[in-house]
C-alpha atoms as a PDB file:
ATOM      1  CA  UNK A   1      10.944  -8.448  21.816  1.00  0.00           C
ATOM      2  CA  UNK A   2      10.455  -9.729  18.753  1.00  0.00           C
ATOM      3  CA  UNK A   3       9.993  -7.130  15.889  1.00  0.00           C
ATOM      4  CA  UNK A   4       7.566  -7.421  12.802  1.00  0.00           C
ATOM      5  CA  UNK A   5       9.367  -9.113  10.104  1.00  0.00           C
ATOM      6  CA  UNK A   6       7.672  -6.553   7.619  1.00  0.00           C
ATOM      7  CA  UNK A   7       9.154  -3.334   9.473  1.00  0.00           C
ATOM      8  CA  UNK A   8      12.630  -4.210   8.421  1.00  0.00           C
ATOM      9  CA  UNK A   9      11.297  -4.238   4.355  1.00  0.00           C
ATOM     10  CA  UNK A  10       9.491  -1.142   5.182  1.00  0.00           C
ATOM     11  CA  UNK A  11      12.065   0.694   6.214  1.00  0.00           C
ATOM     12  CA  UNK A  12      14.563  -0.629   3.267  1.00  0.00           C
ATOM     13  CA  UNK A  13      12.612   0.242   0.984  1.00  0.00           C
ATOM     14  CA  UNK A  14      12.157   3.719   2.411  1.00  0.00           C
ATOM     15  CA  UNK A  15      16.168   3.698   2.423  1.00  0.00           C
ATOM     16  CA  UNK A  16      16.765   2.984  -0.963  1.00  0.00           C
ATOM     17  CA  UNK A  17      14.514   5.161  -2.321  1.00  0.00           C
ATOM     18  CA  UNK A  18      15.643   8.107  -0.554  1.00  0.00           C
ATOM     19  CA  UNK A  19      19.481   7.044  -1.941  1.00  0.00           C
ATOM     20  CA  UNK A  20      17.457   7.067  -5.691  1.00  0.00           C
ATOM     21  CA  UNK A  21      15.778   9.973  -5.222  1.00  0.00           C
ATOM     22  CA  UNK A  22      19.030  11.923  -4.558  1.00  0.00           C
ATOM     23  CA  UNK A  23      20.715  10.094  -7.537  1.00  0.00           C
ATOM     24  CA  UNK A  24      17.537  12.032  -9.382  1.00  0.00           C
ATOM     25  CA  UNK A  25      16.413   8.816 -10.895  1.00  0.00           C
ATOM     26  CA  UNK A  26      12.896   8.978  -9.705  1.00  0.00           C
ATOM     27  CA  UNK A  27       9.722  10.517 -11.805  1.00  0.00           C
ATOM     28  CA  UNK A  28       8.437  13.215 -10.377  1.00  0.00           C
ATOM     29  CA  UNK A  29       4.810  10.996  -9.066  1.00  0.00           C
ATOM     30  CA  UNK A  30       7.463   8.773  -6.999  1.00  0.00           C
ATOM     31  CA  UNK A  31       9.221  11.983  -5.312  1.00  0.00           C
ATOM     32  CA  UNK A  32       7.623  12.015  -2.181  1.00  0.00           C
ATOM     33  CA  UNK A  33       6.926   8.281  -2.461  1.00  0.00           C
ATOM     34  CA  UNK A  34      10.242   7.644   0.222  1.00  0.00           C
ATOM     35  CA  UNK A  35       9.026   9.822   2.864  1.00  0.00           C
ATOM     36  CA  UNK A  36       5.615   8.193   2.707  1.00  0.00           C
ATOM     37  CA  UNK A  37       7.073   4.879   3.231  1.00  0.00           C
ATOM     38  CA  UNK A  38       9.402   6.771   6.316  1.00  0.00           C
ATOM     39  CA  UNK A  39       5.587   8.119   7.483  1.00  0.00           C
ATOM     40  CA  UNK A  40       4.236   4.447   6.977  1.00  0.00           C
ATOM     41  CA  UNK A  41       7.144   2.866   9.008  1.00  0.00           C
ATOM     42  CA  UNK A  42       6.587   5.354  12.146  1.00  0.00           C
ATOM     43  CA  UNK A  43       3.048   4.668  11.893  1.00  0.00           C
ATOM     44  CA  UNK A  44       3.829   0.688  12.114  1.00  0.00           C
ATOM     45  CA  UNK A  45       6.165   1.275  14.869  1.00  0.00           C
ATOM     46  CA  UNK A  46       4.049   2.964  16.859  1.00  0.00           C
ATOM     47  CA  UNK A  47       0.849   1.359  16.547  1.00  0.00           C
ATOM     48  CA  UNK A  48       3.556  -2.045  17.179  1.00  0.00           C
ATOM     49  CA  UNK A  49       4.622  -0.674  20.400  1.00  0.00           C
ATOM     50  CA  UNK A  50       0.603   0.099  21.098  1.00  0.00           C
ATOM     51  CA  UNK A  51      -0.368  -3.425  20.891  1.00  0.00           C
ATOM     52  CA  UNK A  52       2.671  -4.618  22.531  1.00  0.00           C
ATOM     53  CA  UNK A  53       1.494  -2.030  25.737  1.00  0.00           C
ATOM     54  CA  UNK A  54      -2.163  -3.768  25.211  1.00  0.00           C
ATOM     55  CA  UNK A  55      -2.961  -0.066  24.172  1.00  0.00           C
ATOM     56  CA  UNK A  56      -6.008   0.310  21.530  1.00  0.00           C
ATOM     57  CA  UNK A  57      -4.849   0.837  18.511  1.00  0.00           C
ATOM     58  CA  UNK A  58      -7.690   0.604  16.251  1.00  0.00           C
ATOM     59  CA  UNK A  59      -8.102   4.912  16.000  1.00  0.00           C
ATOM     60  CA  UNK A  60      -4.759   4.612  14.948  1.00  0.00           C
ATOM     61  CA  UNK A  61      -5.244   2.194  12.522  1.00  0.00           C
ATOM     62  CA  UNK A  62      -8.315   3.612  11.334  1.00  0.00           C
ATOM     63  CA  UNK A  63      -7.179   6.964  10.118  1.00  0.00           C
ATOM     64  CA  UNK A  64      -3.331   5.745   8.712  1.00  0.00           C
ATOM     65  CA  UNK A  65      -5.315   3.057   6.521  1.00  0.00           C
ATOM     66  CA  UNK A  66      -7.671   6.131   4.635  1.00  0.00           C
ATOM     67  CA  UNK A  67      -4.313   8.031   4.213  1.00  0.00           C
ATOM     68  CA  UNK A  68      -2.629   5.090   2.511  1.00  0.00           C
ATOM     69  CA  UNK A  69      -5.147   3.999   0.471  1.00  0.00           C
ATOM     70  CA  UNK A  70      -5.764   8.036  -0.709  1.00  0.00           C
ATOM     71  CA  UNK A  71      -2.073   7.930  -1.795  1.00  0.00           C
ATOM     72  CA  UNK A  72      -2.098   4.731  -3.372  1.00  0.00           C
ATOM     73  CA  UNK A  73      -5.243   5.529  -5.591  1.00  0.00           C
ATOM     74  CA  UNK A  74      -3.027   9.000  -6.482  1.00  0.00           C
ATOM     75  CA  UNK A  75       0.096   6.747  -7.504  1.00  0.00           C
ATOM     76  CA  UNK A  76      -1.973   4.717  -9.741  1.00  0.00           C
ATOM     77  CA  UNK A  77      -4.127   8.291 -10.886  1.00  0.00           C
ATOM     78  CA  UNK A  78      -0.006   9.421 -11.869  1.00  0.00           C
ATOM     79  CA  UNK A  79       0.684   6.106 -13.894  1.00  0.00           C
ATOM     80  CA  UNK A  80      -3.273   6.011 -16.135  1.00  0.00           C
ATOM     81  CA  UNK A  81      -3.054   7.477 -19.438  1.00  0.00           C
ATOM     82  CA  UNK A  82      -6.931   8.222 -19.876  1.00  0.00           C
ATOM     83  CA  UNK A  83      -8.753  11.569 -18.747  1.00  0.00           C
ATOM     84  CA  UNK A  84     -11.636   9.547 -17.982  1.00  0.00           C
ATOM     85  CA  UNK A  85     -10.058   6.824 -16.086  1.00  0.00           C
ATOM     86  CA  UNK A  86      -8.235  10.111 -14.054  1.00  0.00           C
ATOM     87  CA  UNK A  87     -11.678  11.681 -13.639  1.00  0.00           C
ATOM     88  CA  UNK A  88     -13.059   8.674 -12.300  1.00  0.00           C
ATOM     89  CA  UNK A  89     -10.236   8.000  -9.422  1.00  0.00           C
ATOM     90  CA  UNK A  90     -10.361  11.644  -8.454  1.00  0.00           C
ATOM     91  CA  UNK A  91     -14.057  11.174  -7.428  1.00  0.00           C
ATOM     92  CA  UNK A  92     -13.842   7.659  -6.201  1.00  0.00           C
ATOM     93  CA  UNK A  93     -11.072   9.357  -3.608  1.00  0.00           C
ATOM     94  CA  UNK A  94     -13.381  11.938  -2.594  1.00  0.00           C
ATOM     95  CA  UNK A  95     -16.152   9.956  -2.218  1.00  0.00           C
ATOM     96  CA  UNK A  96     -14.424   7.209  -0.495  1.00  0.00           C
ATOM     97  CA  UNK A  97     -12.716   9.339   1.896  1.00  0.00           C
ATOM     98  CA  UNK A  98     -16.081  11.107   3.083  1.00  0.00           C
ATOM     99  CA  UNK A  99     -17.388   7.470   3.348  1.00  0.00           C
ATOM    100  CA  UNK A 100     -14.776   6.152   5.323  1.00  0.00           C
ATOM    101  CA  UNK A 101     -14.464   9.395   7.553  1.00  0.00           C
ATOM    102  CA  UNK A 102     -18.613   8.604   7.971  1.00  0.00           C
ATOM    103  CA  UNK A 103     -18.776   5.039   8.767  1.00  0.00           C
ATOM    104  CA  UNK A 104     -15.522   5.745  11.539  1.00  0.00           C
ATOM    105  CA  UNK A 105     -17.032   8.614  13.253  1.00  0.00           C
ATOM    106  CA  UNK A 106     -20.414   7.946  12.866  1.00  0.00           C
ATOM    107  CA  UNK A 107     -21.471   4.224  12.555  1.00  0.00           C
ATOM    108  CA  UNK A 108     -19.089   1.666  13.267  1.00  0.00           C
ATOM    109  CA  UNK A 109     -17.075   3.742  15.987  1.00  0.00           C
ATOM    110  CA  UNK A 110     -13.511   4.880  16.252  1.00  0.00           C
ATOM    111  CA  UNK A 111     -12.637   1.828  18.451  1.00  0.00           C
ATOM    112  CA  UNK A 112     -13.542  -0.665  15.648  1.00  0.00           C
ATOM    113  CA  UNK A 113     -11.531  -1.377  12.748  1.00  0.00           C
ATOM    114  CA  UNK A 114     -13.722  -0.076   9.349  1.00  0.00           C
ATOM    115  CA  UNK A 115     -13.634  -3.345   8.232  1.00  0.00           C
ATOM    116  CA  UNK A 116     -16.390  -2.534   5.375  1.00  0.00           C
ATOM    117  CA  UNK A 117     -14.896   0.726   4.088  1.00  0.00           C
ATOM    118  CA  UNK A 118     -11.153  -0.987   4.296  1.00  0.00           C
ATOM    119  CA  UNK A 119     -12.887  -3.531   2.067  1.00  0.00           C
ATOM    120  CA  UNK A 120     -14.126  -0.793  -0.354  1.00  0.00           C
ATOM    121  CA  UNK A 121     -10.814   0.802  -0.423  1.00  0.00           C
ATOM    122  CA  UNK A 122      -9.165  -2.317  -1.023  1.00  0.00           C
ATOM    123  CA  UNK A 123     -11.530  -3.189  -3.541  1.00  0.00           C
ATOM    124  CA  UNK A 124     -10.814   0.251  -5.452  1.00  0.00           C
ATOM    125  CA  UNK A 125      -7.688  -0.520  -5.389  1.00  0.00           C
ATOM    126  CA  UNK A 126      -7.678  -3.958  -7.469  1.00  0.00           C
ATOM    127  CA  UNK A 127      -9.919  -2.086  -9.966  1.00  0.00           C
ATOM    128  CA  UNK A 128      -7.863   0.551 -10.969  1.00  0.00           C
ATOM    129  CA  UNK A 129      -4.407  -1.356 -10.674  1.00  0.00           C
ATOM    130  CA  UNK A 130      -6.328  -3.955 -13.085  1.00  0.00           C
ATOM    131  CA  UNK A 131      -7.470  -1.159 -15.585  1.00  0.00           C
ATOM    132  CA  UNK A 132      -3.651  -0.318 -15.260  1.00  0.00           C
ATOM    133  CA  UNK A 133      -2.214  -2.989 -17.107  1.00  0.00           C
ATOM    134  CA  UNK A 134      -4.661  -2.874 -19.728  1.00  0.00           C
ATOM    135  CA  UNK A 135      -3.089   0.344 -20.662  1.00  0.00           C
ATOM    136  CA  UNK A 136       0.163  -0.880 -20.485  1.00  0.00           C
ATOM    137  CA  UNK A 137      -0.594  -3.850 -22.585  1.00  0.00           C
ATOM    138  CA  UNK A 138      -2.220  -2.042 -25.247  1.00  0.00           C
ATOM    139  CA  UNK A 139      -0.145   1.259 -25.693  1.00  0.00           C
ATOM    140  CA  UNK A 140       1.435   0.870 -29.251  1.00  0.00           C
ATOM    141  CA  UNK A 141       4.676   1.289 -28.401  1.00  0.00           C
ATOM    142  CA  UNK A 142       7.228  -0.919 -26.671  1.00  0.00           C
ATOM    143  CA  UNK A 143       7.747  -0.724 -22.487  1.00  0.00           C
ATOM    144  CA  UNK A 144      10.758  -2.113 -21.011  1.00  0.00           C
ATOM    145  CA  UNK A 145       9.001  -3.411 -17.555  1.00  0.00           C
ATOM    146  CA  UNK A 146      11.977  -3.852 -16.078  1.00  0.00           C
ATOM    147  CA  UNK A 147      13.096  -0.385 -15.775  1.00  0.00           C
ATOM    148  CA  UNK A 148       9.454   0.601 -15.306  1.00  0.00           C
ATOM    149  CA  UNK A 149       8.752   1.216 -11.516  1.00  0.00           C
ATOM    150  CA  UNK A 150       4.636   1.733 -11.934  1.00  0.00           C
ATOM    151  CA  UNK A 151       4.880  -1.580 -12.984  1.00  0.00           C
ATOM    152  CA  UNK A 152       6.354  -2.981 -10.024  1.00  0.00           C
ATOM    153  CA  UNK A 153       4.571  -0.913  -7.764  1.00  0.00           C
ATOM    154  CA  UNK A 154       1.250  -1.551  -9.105  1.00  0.00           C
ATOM    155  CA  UNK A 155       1.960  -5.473  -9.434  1.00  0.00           C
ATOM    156  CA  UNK A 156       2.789  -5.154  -5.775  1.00  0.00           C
ATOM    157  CA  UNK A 157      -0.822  -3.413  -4.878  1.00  0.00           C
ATOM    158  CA  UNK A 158      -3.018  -5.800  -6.668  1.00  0.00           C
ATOM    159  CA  UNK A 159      -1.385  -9.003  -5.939  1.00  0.00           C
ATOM    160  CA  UNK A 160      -1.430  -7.684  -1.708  1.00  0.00           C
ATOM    161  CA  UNK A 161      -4.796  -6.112  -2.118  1.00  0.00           C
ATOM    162  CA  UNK A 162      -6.355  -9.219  -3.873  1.00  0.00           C
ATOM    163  CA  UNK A 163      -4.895 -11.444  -1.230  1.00  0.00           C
ATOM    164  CA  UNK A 164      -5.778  -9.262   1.731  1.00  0.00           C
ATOM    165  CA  UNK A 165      -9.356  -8.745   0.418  1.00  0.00           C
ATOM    166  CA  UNK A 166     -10.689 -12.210   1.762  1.00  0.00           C
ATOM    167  CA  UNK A 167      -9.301 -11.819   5.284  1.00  0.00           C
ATOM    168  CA  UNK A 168     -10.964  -7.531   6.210  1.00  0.00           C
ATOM    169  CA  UNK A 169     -13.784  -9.705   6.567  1.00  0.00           C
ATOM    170  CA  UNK A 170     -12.755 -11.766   9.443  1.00  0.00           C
ATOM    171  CA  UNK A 171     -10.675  -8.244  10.727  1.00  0.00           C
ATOM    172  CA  UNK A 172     -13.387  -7.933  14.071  1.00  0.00           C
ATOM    173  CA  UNK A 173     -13.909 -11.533  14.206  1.00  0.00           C
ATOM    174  CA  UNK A 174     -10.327 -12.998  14.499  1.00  0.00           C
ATOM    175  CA  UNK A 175     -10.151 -12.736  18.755  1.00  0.00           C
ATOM    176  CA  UNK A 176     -12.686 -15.414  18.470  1.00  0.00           C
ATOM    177  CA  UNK A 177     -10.748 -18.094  16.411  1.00  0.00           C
ATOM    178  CA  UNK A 178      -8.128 -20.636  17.575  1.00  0.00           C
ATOM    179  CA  UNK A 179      -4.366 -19.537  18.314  1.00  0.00           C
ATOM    180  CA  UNK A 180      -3.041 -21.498  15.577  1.00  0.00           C
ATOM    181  CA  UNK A 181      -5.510 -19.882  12.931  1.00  0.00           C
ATOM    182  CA  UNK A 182      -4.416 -16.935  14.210  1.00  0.00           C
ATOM    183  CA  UNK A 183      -0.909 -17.194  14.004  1.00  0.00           C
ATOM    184  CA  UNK A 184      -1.890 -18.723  10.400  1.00  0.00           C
ATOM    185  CA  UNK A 185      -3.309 -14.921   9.232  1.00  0.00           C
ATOM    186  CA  UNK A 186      -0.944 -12.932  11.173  1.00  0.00           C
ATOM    187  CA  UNK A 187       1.846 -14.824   8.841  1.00  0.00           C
ATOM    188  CA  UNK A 188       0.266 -14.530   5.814  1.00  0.00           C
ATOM    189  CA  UNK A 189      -0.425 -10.679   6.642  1.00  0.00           C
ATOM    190  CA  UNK A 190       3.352 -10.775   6.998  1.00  0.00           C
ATOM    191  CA  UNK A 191       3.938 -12.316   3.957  1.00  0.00           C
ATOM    192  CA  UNK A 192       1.855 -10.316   1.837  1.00  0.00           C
ATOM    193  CA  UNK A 193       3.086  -6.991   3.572  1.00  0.00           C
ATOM    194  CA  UNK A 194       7.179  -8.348   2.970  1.00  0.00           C
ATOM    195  CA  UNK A 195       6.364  -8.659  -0.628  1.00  0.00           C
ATOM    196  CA  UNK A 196       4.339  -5.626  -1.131  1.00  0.00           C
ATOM    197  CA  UNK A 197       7.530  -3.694   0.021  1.00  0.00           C
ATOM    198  CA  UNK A 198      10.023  -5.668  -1.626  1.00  0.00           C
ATOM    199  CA  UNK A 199       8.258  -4.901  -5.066  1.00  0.00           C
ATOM    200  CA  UNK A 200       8.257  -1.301  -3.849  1.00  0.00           C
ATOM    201  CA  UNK A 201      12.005  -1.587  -3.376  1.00  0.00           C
ATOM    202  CA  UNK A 202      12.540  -3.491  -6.615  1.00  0.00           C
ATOM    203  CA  UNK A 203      11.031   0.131  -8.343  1.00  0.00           C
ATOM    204  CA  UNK A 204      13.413   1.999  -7.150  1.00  0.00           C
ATOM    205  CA  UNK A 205      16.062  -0.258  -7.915  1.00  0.00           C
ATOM    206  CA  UNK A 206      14.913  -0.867 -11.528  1.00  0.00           C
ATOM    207  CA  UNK A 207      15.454   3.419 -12.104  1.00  0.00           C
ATOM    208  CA  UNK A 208      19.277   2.789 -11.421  1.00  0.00           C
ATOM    209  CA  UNK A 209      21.650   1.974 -14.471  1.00  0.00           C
ATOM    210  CA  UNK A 210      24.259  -0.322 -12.538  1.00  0.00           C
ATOM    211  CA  UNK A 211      25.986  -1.178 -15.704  1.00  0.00           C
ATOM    212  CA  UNK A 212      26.877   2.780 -16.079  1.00  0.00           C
ATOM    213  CA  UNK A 213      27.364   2.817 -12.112  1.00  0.00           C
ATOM    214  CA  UNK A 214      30.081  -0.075 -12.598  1.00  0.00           C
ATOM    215  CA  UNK A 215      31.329   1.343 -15.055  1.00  0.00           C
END
């Protein structure tokens, strides 16, 4: 049985940043940030051993999607700098939650994947991880990047969320298209998700001095 490539960066990234978070090198917005990835990896794992079991996993799916992209929106609500901008992803999170909640229950169906809400979410997302960086390019003051983990973090949401967007689309249409494109998407899912978490595990990394720890 062949396990998903991604579940092994998943879960290293979830180690190291437990071992940072006991070294006390994380902010206080990236504390609980390791036991979401732990949550994340169970949920992969099991909805993985679904599919495997030809189990539906869409429900699954479904509600473990809403909860990451809630979380994500509040990492990138920790890093802005404006009120406004703060205001604005408070709201968008409510709204989009009750949306997504809506369209699942009521329209689409628990046993499809909320392809058009994902979307939304996704969409969000690239908005606010855009609006970001124009902060960080324009604060007055000099930001080493390297040693800045919202950097990483939020360089790893918009480049995965921008290259995800195109494919939700096709998410309830795939079954219908050749075995090779298939395989095709499935990799590049893979890809995207491997370096999602590998920038994840590159921000915890970046809060560790290992010129002091050498030393």
């Amino acid at each position: 049985m062949n396990v998903p490539i991604h579940l092994i960066f998943i879960l290293l990234s979830a180690i190291v940043g437990f071992i940072v978070l006991l070294k006390g090198a994380l902010p206080s917005y990236l504390k609980f940030f390791p036991l979401f990835l732990i949550c994340t990896f169970i949920v992969e794992v099991i909805g993985w051993q679904l599919g495997v079991r030809g189990i539906n996993n869409v429900i699954y799916f479904n509600f473990s999607s809403i909860i990451s992209i809630i979380y994500f929106l509040y990492i990138i609500h920790e890093l802005l700098i404006s009120r406004i901008a703060k205001r604005i992803i408070i709201i968008c999170a409510i709204v989009y939650t009750i949306v997504a909640l809506t369209n699942i229950f009521f329209i689409h169906g628990m046993h499809v994947f909320h392809t058009m809400t994902w979307s939304v979410g996704s969409f969000l997302i690239i908005i606010f991880c855009v609006y970001f960086f124009y902060e960080l390019f324009t604060r007055p003051y000099f930001i080493n990047l390297r040693r800045e983990p919202g950097f990483w973090i939020v360089t790893g949401l918009l480049f995965f969320n921008a290259c995800a967007l195109p494919f939700s689309g096709l998410a309830n249409y795939i079954y219908q298209f050749s075995p090779v494109l298939i395989r095709s998407f499935y990799w590049m899912l893979s890809f995207l998700n491997v370096l999602l978490y590998l920038l994840f595990t590159i921000a915890f990394l970046c809060r560790i001095n290992f010129q002091r720890s050498m030393s």
